[in-house]
PDB file of N, CA and C in Angstrom:
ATOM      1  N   UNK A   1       1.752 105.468   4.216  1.00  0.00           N
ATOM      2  CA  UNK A   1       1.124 104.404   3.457  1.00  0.00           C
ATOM      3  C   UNK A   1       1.457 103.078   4.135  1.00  0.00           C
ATOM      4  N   UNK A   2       0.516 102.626   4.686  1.00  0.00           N
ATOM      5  CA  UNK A   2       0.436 101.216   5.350  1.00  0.00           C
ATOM      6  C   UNK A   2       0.692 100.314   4.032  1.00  0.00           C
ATOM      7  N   UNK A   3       1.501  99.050   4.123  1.00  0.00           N
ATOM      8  CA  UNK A   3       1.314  97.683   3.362  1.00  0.00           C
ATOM      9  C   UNK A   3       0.177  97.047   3.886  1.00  0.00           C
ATOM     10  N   UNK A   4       0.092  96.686   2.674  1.00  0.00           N
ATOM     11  CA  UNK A   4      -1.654  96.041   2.868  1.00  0.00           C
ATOM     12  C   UNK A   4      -0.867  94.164   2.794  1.00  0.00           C
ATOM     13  N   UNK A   5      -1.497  93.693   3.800  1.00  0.00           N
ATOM     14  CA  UNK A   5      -0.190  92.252   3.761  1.00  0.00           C
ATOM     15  C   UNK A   5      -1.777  91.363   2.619  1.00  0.00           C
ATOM     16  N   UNK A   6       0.084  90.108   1.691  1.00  0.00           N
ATOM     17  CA  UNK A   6      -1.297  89.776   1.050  1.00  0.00           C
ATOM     18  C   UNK A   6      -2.271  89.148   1.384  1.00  0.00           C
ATOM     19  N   UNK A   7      -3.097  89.538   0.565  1.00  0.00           N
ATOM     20  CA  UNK A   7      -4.411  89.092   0.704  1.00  0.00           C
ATOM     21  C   UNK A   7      -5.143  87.968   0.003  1.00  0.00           C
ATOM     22  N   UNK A   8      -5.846  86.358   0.402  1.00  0.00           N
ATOM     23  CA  UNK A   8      -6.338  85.717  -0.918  1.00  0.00           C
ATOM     24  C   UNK A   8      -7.931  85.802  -0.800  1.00  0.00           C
ATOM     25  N   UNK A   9      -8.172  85.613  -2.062  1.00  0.00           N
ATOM     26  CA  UNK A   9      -9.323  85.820  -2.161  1.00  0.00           C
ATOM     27  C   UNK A   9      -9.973  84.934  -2.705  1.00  0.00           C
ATOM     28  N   UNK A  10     -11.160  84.524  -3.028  1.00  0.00           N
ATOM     29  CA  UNK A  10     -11.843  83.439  -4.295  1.00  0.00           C
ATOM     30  C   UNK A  10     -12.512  84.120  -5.486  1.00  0.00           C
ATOM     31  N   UNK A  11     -12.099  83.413  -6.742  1.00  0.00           N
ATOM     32  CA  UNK A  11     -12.008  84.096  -7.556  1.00  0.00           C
ATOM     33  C   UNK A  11     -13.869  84.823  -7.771  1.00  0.00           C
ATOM     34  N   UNK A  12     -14.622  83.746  -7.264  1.00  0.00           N
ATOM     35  CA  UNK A  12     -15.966  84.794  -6.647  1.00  0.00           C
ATOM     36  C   UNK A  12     -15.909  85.919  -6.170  1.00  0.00           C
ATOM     37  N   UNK A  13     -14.935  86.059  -5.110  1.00  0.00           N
ATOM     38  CA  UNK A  13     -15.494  87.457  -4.156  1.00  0.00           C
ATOM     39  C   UNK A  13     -14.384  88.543  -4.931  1.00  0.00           C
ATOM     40  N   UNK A  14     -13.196  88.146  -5.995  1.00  0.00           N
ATOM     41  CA  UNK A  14     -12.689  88.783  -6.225  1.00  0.00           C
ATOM     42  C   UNK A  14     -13.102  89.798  -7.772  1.00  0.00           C
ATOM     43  N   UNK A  15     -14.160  88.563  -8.118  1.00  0.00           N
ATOM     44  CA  UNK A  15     -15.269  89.494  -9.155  1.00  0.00           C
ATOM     45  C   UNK A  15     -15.953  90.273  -8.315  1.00  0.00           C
ATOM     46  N   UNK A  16     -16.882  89.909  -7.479  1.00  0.00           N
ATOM     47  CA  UNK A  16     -17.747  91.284  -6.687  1.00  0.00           C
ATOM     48  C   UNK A  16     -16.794  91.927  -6.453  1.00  0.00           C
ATOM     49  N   UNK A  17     -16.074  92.021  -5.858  1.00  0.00           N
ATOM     50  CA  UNK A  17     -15.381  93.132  -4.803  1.00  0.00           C
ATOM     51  C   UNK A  17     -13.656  93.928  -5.973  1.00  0.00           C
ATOM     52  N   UNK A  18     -13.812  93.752  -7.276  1.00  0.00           N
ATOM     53  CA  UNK A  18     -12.395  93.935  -7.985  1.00  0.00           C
ATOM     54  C   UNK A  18     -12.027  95.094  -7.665  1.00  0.00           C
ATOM     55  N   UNK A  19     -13.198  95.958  -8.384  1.00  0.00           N
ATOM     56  CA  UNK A  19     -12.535  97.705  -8.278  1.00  0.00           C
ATOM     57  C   UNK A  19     -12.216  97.756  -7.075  1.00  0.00           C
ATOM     58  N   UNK A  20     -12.972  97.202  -5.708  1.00  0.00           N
ATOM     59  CA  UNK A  20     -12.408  97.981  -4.180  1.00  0.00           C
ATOM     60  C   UNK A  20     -11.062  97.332  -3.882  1.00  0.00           C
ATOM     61  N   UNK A  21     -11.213  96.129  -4.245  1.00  0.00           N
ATOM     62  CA  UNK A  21      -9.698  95.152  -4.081  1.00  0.00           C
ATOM     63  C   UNK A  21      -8.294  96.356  -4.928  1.00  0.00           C
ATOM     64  N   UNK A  22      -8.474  96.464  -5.949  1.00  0.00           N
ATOM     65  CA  UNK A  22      -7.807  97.350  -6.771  1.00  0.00           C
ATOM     66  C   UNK A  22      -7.254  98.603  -6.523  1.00  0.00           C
ATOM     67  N   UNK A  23      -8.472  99.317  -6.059  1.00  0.00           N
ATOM     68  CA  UNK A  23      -7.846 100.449  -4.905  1.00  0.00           C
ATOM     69  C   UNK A  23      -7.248 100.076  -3.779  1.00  0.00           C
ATOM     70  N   UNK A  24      -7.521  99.074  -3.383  1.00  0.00           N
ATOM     71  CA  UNK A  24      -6.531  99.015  -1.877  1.00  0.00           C
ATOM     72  C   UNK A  24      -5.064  98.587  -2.415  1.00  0.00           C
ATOM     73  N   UNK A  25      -5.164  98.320  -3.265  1.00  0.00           N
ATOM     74  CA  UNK A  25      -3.391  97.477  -3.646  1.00  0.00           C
ATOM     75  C   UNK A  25      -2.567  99.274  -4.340  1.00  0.00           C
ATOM     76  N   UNK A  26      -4.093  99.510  -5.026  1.00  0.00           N
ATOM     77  CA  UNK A  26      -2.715 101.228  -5.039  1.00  0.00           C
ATOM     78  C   UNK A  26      -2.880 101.842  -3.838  1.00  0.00           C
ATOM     79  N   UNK A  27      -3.552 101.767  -3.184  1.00  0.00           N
ATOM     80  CA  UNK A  27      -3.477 103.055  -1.881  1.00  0.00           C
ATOM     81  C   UNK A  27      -2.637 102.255  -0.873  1.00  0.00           C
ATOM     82  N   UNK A  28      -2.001 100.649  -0.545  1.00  0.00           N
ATOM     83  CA  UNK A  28      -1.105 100.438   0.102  1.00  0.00           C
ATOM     84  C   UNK A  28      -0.525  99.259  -0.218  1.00  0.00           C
ATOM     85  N   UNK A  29      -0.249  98.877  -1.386  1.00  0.00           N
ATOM     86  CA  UNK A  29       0.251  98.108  -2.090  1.00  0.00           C
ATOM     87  C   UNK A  29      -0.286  96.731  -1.688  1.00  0.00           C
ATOM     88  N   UNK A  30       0.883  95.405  -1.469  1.00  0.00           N
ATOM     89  CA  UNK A  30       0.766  94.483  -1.226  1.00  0.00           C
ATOM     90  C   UNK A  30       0.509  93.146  -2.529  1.00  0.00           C
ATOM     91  N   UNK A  31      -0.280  92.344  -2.494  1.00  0.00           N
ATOM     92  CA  UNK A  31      -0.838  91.525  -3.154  1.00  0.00           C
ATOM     93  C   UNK A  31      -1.823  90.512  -3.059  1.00  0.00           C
ATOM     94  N   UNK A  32      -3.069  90.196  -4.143  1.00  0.00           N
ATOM     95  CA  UNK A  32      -4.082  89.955  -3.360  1.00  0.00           C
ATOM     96  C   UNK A  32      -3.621  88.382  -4.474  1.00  0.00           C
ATOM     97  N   UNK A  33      -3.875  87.384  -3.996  1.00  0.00           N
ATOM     98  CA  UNK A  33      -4.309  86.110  -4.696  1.00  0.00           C
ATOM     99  C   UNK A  33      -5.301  85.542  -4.820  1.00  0.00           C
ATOM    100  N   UNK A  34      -5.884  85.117  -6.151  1.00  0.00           N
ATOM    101  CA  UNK A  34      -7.200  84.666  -6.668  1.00  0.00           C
ATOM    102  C   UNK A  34      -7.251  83.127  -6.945  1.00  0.00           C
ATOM    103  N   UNK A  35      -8.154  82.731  -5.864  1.00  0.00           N
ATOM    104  CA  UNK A  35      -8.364  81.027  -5.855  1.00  0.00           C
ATOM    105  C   UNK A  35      -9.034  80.792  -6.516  1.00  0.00           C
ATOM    106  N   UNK A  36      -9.344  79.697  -6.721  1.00  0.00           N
ATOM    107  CA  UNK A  36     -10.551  78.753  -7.442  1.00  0.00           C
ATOM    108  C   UNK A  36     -10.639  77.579  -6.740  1.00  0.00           C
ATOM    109  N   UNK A  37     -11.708  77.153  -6.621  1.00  0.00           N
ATOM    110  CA  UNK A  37     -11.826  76.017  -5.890  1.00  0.00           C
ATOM    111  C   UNK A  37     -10.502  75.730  -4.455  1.00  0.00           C
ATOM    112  N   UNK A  38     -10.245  76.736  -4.088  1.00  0.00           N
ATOM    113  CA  UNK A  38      -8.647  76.653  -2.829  1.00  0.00           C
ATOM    114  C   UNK A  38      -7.490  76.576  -3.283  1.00  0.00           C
ATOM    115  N   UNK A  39      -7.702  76.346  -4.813  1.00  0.00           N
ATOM    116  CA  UNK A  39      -6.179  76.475  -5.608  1.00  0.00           C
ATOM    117  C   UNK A  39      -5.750  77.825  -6.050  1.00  0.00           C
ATOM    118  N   UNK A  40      -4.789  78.637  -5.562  1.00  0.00           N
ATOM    119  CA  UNK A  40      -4.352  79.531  -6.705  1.00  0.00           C
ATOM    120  C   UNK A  40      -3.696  79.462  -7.982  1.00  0.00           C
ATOM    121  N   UNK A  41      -4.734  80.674  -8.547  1.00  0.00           N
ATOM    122  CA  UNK A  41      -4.814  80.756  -9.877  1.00  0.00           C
ATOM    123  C   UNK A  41      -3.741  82.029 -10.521  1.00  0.00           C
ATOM    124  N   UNK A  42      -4.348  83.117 -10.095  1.00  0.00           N
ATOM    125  CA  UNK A  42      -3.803  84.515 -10.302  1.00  0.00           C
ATOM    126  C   UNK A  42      -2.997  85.322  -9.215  1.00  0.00           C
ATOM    127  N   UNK A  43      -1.950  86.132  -9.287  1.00  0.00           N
ATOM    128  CA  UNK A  43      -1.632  86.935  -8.303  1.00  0.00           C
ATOM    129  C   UNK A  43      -1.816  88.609  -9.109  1.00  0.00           C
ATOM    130  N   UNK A  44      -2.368  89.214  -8.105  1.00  0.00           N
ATOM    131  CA  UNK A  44      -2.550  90.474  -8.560  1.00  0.00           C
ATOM    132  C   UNK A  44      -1.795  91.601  -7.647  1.00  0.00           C
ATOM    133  N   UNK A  45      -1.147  92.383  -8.158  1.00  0.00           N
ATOM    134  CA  UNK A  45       0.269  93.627  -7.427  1.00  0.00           C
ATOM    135  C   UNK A  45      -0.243  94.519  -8.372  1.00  0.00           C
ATOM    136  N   UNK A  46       0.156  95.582  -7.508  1.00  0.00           N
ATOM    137  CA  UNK A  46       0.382  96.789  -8.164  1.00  0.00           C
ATOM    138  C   UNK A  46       1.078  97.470  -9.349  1.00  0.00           C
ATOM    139  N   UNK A  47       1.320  97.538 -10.334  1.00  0.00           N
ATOM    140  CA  UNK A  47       1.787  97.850 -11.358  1.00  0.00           C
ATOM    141  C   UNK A  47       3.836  99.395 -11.018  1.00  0.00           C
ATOM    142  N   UNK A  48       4.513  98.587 -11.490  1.00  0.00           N
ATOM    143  CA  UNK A  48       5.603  99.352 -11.115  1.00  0.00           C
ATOM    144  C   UNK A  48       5.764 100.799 -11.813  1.00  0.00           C
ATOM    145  N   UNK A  49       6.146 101.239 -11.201  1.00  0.00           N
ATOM    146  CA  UNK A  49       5.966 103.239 -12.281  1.00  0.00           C
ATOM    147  C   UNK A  49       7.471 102.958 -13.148  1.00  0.00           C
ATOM    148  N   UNK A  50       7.065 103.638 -14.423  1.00  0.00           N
ATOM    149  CA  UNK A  50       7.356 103.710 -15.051  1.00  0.00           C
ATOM    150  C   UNK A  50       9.061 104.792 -14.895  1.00  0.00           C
ATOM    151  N   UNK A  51      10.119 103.769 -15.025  1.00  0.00           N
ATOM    152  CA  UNK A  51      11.237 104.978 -14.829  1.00  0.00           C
ATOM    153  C   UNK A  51      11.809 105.824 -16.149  1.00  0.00           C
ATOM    154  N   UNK A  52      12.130 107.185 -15.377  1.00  0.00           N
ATOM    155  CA  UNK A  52      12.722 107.971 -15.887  1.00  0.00           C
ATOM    156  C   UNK A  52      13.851 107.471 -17.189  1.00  0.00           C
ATOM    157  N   UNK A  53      13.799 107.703 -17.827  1.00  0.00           N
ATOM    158  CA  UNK A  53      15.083 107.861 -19.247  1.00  0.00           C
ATOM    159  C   UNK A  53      15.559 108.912 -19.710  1.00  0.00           C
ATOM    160  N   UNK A  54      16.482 109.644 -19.034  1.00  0.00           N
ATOM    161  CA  UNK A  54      17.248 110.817 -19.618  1.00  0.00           C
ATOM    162  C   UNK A  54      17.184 110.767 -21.430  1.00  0.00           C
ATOM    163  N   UNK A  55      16.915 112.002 -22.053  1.00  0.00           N
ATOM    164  CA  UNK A  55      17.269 111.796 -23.180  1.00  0.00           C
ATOM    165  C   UNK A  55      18.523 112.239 -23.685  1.00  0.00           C
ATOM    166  N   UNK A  56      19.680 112.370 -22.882  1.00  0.00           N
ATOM    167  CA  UNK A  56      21.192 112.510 -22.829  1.00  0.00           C
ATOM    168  C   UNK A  56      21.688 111.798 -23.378  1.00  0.00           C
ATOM    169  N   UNK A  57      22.320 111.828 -24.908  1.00  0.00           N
ATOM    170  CA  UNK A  57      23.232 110.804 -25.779  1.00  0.00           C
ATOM    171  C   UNK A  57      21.766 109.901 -26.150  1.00  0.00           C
ATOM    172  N   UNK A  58      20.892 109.978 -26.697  1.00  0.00           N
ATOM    173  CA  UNK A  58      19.786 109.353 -27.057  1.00  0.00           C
ATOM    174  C   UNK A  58      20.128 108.715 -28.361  1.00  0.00           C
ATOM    175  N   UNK A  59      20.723 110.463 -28.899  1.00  0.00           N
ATOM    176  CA  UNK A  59      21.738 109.617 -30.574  1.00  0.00           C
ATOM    177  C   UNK A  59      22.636 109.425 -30.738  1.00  0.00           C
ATOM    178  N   UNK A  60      23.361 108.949 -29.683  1.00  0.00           N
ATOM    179  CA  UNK A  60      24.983 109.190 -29.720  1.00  0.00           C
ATOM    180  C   UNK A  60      24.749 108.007 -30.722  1.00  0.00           C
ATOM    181  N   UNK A  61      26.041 107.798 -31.585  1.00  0.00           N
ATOM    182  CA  UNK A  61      25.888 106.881 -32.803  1.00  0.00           C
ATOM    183  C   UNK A  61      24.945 106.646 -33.670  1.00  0.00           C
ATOM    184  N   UNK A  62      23.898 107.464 -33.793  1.00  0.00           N
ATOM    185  CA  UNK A  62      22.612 107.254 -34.779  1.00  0.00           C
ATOM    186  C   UNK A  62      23.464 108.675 -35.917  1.00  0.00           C
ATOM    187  N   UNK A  63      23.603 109.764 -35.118  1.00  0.00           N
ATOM    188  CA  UNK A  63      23.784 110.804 -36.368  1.00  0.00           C
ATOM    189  C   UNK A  63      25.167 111.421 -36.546  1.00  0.00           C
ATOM    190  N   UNK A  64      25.394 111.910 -37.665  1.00  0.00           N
ATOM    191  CA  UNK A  64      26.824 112.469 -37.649  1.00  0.00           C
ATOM    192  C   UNK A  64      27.015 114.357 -38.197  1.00  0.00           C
ATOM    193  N   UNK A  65      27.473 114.459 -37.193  1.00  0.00           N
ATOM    194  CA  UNK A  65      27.181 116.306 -37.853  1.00  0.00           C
ATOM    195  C   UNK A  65      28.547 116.668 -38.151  1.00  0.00           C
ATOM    196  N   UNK A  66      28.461 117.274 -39.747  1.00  0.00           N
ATOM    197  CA  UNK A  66      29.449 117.562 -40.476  1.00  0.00           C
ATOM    198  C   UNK A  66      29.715 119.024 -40.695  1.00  0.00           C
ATOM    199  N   UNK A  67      31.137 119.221 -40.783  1.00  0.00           N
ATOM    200  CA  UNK A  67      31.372 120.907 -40.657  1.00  0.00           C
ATOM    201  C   UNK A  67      31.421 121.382 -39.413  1.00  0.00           C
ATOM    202  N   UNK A  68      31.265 122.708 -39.354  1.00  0.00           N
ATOM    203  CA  UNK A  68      31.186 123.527 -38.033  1.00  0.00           C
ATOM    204  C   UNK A  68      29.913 124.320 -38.024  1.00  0.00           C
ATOM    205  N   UNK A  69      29.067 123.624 -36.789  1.00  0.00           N
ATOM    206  CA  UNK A  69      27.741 123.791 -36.909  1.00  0.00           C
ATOM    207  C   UNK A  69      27.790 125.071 -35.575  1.00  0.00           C
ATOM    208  N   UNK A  70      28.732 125.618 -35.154  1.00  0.00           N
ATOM    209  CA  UNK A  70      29.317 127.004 -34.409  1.00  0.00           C
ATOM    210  C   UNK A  70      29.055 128.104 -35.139  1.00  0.00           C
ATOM    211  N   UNK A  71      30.036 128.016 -35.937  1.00  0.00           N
ATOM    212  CA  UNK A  71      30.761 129.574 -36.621  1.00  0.00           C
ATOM    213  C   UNK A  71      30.061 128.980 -37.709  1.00  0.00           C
ATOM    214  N   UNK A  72      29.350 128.741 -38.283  1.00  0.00           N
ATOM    215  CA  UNK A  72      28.949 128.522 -39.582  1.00  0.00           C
ATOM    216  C   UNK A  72      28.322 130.145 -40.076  1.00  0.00           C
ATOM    217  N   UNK A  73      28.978 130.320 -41.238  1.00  0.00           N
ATOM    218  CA  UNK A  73      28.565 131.826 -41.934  1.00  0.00           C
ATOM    219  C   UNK A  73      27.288 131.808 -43.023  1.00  0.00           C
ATOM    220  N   UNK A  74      25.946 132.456 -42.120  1.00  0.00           N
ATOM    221  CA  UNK A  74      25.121 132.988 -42.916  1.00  0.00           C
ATOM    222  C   UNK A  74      24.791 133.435 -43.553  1.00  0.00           C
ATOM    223  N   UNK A  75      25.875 134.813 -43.738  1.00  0.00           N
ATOM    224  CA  UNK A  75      25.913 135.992 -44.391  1.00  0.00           C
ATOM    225  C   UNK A  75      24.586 135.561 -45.612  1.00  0.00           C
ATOM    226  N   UNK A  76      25.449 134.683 -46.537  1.00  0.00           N
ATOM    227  CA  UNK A  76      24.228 134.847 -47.625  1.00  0.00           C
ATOM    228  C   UNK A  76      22.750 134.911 -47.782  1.00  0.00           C
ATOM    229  N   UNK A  77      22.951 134.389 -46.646  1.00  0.00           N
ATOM    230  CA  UNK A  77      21.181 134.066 -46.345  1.00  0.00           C
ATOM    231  C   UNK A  77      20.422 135.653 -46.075  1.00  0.00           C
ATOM    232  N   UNK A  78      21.460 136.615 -45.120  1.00  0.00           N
ATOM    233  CA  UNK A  78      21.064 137.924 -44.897  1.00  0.00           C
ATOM    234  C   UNK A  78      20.866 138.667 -46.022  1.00  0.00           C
ATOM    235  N   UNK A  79      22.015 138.437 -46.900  1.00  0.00           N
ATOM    236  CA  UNK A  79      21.962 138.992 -48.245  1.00  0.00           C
ATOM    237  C   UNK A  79      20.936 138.943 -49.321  1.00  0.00           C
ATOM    238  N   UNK A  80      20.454 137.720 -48.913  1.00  0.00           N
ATOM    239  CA  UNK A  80      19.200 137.271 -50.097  1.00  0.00           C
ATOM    240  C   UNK A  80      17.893 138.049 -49.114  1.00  0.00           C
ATOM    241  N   UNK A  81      17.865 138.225 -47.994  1.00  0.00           N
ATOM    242  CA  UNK A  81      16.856 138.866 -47.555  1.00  0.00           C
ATOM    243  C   UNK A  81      17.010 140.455 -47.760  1.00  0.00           C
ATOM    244  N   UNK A  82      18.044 140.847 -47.668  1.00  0.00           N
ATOM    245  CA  UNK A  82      18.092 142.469 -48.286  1.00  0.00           C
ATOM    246  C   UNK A  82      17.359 142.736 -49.778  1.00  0.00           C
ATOM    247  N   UNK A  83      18.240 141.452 -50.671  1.00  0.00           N
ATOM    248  CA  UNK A  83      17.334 142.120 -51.759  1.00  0.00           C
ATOM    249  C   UNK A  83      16.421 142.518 -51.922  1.00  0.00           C
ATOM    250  N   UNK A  84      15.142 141.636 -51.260  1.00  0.00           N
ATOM    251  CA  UNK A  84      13.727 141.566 -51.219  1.00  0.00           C
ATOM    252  C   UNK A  84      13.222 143.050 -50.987  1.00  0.00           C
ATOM    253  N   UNK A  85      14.128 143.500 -50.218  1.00  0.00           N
ATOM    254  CA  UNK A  85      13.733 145.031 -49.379  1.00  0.00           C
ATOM    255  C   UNK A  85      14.572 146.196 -50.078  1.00  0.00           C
ATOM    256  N   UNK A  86      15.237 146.164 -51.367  1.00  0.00           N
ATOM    257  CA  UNK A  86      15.789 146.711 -52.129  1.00  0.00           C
ATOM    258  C   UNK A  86      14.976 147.348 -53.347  1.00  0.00           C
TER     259      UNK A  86
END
């Protein structure tokens, strides 16, 4: 991927020509600037990607788990399903 070095433009040719201007800044980045009358107005770049966020400790301090959520004994729960089949 070549850098596309920036580029200015007038804000005329940068209406005709947006979508192709647009693809060239994602297919090799860079930045194009939009004049008006020889003054710049706008700078236009490529948009940064979006980073990663582990969701590791997401709730650390939001929740609190009580008891022993390990060894916790079901039994009863099995028991109430036997009856059914009794």
């Amino acid at each position: 991927m070549n850098m596309m070095p920036n580029k200015v433009v007038s804000a005329t040719e940068f209406k005709a020509k947006c979508l192709g201007l647009i693809d060239e800044l994602e297919d090799h980045g860079g930045t194009i600037t939009v004049t008006k009358r020889g003054r710049p107005v706008a700078t236009v770049a490529p948009a940064k990607p979006k980073r990663y966020k582990s969701p590791r400790n997401c709730l650390a301090g939001k929740i609190e788990i009580v008891g022993d959520i390990v060894n916790e004994d079901t039994s009863h729960l099995w028991n109430c399903l036997r009856e059914d089949f009794d």
